[in-house]
C-alpha atoms as a PDB file:
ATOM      1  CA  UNK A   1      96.614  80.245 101.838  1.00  0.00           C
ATOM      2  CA  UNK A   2      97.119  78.201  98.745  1.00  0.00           C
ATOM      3  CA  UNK A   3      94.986  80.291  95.473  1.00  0.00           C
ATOM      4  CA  UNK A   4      94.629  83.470  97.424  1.00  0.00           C
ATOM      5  CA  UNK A   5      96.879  85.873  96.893  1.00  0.00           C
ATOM      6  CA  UNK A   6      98.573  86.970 100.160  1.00  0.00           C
ATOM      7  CA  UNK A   7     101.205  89.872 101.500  1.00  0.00           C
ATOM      8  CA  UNK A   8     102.233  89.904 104.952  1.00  0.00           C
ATOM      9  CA  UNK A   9     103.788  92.893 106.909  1.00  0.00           C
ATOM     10  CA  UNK A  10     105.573  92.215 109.774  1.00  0.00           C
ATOM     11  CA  UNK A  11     106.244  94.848 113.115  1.00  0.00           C
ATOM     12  CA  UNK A  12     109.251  94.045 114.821  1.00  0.00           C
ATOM     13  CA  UNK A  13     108.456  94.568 118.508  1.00  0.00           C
ATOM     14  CA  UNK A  14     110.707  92.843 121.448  1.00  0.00           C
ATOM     15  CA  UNK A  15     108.226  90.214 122.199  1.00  0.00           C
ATOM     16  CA  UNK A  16     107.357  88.995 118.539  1.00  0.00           C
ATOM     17  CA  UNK A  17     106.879  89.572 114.825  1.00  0.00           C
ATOM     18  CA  UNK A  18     103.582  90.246 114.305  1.00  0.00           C
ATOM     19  CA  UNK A  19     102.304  89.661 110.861  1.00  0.00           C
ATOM     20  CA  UNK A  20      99.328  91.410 108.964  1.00  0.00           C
ATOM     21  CA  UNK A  21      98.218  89.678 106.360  1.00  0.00           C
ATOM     22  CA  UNK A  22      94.913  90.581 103.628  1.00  0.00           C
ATOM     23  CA  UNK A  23      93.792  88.439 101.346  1.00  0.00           C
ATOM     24  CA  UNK A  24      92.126  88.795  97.484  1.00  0.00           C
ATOM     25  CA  UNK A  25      90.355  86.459  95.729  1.00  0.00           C
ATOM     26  CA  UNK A  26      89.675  87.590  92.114  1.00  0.00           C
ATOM     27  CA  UNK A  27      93.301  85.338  90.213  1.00  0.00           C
ATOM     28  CA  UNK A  28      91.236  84.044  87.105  1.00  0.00           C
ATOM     29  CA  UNK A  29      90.992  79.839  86.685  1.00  0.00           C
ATOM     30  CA  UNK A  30      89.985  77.269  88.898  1.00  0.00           C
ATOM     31  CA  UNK A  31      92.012  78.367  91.888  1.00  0.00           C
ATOM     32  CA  UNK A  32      89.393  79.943  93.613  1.00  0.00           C
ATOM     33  CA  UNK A  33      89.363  79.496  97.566  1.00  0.00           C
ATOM     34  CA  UNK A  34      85.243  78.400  98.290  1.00  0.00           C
ATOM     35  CA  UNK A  35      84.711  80.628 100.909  1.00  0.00           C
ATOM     36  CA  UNK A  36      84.354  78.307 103.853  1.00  0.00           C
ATOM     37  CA  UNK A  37      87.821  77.210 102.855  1.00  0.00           C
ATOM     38  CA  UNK A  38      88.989  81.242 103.267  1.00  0.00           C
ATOM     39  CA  UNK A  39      87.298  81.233 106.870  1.00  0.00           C
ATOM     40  CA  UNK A  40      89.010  78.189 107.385  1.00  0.00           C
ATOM     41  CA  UNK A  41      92.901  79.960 106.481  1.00  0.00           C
ATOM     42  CA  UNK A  42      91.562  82.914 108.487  1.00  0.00           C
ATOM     43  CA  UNK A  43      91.168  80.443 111.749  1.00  0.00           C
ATOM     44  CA  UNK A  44      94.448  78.377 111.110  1.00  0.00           C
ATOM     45  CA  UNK A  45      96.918  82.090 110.779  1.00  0.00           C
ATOM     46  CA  UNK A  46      98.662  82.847 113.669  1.00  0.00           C
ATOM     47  CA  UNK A  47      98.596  86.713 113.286  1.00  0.00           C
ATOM     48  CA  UNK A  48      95.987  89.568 113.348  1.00  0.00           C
ATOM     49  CA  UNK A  49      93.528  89.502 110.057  1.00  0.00           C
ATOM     50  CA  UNK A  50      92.683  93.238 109.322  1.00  0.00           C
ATOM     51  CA  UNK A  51      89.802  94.002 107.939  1.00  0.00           C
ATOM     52  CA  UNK A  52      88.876  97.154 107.838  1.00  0.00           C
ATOM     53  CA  UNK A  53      85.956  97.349 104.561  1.00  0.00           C
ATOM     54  CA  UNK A  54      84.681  94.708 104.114  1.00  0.00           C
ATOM     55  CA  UNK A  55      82.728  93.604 107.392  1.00  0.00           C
ATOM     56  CA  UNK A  56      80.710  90.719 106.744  1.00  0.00           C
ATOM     57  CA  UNK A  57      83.326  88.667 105.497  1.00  0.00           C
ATOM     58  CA  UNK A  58      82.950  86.369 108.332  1.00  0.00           C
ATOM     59  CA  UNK A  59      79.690  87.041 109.018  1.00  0.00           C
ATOM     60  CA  UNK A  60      77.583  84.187 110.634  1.00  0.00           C
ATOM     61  CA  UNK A  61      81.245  82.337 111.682  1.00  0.00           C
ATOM     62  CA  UNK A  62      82.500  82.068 114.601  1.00  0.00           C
ATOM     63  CA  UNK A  63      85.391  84.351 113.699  1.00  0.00           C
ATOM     64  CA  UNK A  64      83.206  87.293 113.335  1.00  0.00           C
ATOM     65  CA  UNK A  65      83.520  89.761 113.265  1.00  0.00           C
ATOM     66  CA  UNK A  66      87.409  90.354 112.119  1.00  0.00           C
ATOM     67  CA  UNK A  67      89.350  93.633 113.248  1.00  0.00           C
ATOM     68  CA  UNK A  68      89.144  96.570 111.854  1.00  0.00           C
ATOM     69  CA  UNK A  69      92.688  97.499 112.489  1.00  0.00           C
ATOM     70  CA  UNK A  70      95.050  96.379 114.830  1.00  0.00           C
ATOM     71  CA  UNK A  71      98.052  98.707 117.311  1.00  0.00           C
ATOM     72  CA  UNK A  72     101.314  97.400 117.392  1.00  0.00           C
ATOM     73  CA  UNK A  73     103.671  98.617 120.243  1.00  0.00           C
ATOM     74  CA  UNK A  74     107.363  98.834 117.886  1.00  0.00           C
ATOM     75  CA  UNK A  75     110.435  99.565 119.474  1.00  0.00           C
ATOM     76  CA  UNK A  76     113.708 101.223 118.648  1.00  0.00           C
ATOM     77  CA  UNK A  77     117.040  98.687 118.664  1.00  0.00           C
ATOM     78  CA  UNK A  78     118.306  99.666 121.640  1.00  0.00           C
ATOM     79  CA  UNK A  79     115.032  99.596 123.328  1.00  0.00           C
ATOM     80  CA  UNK A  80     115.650 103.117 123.675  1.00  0.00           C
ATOM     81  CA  UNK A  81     111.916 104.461 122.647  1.00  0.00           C
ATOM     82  CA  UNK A  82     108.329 102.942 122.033  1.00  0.00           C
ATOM     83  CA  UNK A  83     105.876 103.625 119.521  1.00  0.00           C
ATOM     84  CA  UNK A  84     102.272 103.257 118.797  1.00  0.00           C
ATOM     85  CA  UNK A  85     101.541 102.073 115.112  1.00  0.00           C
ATOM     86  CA  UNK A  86      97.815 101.454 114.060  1.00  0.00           C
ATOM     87  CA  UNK A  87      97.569  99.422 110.970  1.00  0.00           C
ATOM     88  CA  UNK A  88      94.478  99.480 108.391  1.00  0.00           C
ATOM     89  CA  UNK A  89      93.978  96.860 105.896  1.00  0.00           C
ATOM     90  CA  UNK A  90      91.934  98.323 103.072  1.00  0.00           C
ATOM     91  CA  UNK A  91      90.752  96.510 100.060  1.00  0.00           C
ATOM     92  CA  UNK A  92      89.525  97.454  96.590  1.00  0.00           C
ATOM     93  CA  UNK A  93      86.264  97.619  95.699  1.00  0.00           C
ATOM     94  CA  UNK A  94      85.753  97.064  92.114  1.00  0.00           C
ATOM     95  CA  UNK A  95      83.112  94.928  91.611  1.00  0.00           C
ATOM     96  CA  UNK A  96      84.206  93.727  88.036  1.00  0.00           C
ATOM     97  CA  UNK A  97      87.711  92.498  89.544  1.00  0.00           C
ATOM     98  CA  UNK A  98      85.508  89.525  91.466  1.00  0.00           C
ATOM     99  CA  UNK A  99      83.938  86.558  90.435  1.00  0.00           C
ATOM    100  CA  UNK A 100      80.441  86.820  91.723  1.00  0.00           C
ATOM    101  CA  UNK A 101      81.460  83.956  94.221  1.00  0.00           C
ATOM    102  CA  UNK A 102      84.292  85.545  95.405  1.00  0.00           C
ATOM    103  CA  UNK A 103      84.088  86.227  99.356  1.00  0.00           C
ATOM    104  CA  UNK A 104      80.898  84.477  99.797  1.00  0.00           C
ATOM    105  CA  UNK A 105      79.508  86.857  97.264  1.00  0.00           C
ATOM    106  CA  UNK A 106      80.051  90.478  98.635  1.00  0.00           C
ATOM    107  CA  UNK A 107      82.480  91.787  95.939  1.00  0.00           C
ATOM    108  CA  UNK A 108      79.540  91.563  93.739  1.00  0.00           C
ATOM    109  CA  UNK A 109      76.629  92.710  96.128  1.00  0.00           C
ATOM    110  CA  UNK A 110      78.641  95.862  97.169  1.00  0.00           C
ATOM    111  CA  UNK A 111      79.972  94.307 100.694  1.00  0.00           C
ATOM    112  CA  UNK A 112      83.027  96.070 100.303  1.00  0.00           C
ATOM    113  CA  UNK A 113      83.374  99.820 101.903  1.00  0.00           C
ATOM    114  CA  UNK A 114      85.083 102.667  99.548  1.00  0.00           C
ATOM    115  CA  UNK A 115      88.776 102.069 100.947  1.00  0.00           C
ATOM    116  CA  UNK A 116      88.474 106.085 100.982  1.00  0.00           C
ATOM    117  CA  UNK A 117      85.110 105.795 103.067  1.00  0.00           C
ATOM    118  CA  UNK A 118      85.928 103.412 105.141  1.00  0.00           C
ATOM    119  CA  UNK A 119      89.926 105.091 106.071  1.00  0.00           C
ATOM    120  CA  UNK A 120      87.716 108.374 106.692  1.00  0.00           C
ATOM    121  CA  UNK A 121      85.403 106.369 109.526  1.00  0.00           C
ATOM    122  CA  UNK A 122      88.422 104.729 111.215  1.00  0.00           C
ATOM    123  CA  UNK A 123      90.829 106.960 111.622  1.00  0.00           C
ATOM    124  CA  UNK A 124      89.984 110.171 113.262  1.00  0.00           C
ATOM    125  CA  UNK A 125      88.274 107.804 115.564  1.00  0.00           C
ATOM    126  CA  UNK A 126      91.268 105.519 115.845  1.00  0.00           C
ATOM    127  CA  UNK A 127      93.428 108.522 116.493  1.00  0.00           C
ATOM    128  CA  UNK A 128      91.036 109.923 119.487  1.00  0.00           C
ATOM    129  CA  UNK A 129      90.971 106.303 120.896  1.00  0.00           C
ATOM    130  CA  UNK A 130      94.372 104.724 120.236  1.00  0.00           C
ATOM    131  CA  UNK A 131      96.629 107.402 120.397  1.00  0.00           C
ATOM    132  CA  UNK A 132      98.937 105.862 117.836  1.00  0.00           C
ATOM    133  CA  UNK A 133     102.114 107.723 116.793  1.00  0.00           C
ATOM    134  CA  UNK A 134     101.528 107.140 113.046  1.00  0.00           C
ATOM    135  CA  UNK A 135      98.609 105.376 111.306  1.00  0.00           C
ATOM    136  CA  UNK A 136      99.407 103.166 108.860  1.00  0.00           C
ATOM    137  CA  UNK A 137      97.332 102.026 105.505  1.00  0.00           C
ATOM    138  CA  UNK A 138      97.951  98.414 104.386  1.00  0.00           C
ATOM    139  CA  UNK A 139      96.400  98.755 101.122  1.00  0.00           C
ATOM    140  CA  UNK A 140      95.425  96.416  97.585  1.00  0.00           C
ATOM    141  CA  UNK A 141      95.145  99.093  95.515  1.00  0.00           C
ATOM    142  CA  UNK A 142      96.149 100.605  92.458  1.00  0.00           C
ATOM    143  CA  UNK A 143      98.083 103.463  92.202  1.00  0.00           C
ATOM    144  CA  UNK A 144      95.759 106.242  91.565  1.00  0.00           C
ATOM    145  CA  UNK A 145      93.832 105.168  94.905  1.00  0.00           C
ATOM    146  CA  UNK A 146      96.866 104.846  97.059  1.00  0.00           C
ATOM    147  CA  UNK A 147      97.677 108.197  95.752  1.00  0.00           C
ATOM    148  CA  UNK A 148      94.592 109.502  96.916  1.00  0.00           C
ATOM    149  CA  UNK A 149      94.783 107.279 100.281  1.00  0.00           C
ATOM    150  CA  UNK A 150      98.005 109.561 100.616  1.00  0.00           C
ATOM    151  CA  UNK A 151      96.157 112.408  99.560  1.00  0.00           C
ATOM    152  CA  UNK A 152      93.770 112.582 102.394  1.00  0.00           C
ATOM    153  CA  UNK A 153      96.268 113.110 105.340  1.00  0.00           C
ATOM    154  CA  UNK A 154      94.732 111.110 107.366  1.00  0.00           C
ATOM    155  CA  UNK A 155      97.600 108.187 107.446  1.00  0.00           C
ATOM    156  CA  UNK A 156     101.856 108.484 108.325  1.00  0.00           C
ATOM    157  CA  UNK A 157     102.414 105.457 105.014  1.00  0.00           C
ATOM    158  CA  UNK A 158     100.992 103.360 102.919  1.00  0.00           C
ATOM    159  CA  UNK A 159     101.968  99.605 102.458  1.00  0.00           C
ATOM    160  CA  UNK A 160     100.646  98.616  99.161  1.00  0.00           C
ATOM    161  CA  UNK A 161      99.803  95.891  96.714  1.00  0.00           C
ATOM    162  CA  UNK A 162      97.773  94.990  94.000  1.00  0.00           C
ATOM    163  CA  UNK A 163      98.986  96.182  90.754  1.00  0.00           C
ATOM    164  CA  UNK A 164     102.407  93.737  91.337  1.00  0.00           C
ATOM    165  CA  UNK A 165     105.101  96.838  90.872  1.00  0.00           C
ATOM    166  CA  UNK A 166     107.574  97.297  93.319  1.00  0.00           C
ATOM    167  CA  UNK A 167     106.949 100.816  94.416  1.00  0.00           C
ATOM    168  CA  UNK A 168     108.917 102.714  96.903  1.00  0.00           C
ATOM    169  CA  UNK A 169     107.774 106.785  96.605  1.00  0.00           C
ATOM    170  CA  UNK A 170     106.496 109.505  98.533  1.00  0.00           C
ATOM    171  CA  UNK A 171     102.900 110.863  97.331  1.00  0.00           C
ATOM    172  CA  UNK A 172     101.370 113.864  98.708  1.00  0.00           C
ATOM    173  CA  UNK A 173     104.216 114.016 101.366  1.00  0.00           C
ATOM    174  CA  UNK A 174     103.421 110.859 102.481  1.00  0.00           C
ATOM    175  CA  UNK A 175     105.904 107.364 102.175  1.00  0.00           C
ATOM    176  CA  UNK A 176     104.271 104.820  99.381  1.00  0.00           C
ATOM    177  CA  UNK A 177     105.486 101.170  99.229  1.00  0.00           C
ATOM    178  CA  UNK A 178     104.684  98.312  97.174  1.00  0.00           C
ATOM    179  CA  UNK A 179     106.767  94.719  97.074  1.00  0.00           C
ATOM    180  CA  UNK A 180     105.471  93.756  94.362  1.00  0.00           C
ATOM    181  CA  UNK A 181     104.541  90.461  94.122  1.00  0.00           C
ATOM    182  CA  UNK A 182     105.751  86.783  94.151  1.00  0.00           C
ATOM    183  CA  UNK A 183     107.722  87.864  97.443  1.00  0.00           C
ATOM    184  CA  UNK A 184     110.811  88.618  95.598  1.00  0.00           C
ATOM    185  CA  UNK A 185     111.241  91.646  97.286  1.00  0.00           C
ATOM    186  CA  UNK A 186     110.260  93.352 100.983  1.00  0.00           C
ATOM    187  CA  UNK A 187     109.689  96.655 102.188  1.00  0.00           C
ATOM    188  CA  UNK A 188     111.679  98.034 105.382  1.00  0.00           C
ATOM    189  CA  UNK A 189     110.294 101.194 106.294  1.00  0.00           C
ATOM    190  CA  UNK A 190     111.104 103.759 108.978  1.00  0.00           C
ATOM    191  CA  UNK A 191     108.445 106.351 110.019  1.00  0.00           C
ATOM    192  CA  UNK A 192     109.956 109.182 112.196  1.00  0.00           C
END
């Protein structure tokens, strides 16, 4: 995705790796992705692109609109037992962290949901509908708001980014875990 800074999760199932990827584009410089240039990474990745706050991102492209979360079937080694994960990919929504370009201009207009808001509208809903075993929160965050991502109750982890620390933590009883950045390190996390 060349400028834009990327993390990818990856669900081990017995079919495939699925990989979850979310994208930012506020790295200072010339780097900047043009946004039909972003669209045009989102088309060309072979996995699921979450997007769970910030809707019109691909509005008026074919691509629209993008998933709001995605349920991954994960099985144990021995193929023993099957779970449901759902997987949300929230985004910050500072304003002043985006050039006023930056995703076609909706950083800066407001396009982006609360991450809070927008995990409140998804998953009780996403609960009644999916039936997942554990929700999960891919996050680009800072600390304080995965904290109170954790706080709410309303997700089994949080896979996090943003401020580049590698984090691995519970908050509010819940698992909180960052790989920092530069993919010099992964996360491996069980949920039982």
């Amino acid at each position: 995705l060349g400028a834009v800074s990327t993390r990818g999760y990856c669900f081990r199932n017995d079919r495939a790796r699925h990989a979850r990827v979310e994208a930012t584009s506020h790295r200072p410089g010339p780097a900047q992705v043009p946004h039909a240039a972003l669209l045009e990474r989102i088309a060309q990745f072979g996995g699921v692109w979450i997007n769970s706050n910030m809707p019109g991102i691909t509005a008026g492209s074919p691509l629209h609109p993008l998933p709001e979360y995605d349920v991954v079937e994960v099985a144990s080694r021995s193929g023993g037992h099957r779970r449901r994960v759902a997987v949300l990919g929230l985004l910050c929504d500072y304003a002043q962290l985006y050039r006023k370009s930056a995703f076609n201009g909706l950083a800066a207009a407001g396009g982006i949901e609360p991450p809070i808001d927008a995990l409140k509208r998804l998953a009780g809903a996403l609960r009644d509908a999916e039936k997942p075993d554990a929700v999960v929160a891919m996050t680009h965050l800072l600390d304080p708001e995965d904290d109170a991502i954790c706080a709410t109750g309303l997700c089994d982890a949080v896979l996090g980014g943003h401020d580049h620390a590698v984090t691995a933590r519970a908050s509010s009883g819940v698992p909180l875990a960052k790989a920092g950045m530069d993919a010099t390190h992964a996360v491996v996390m069980d949920l039982s």
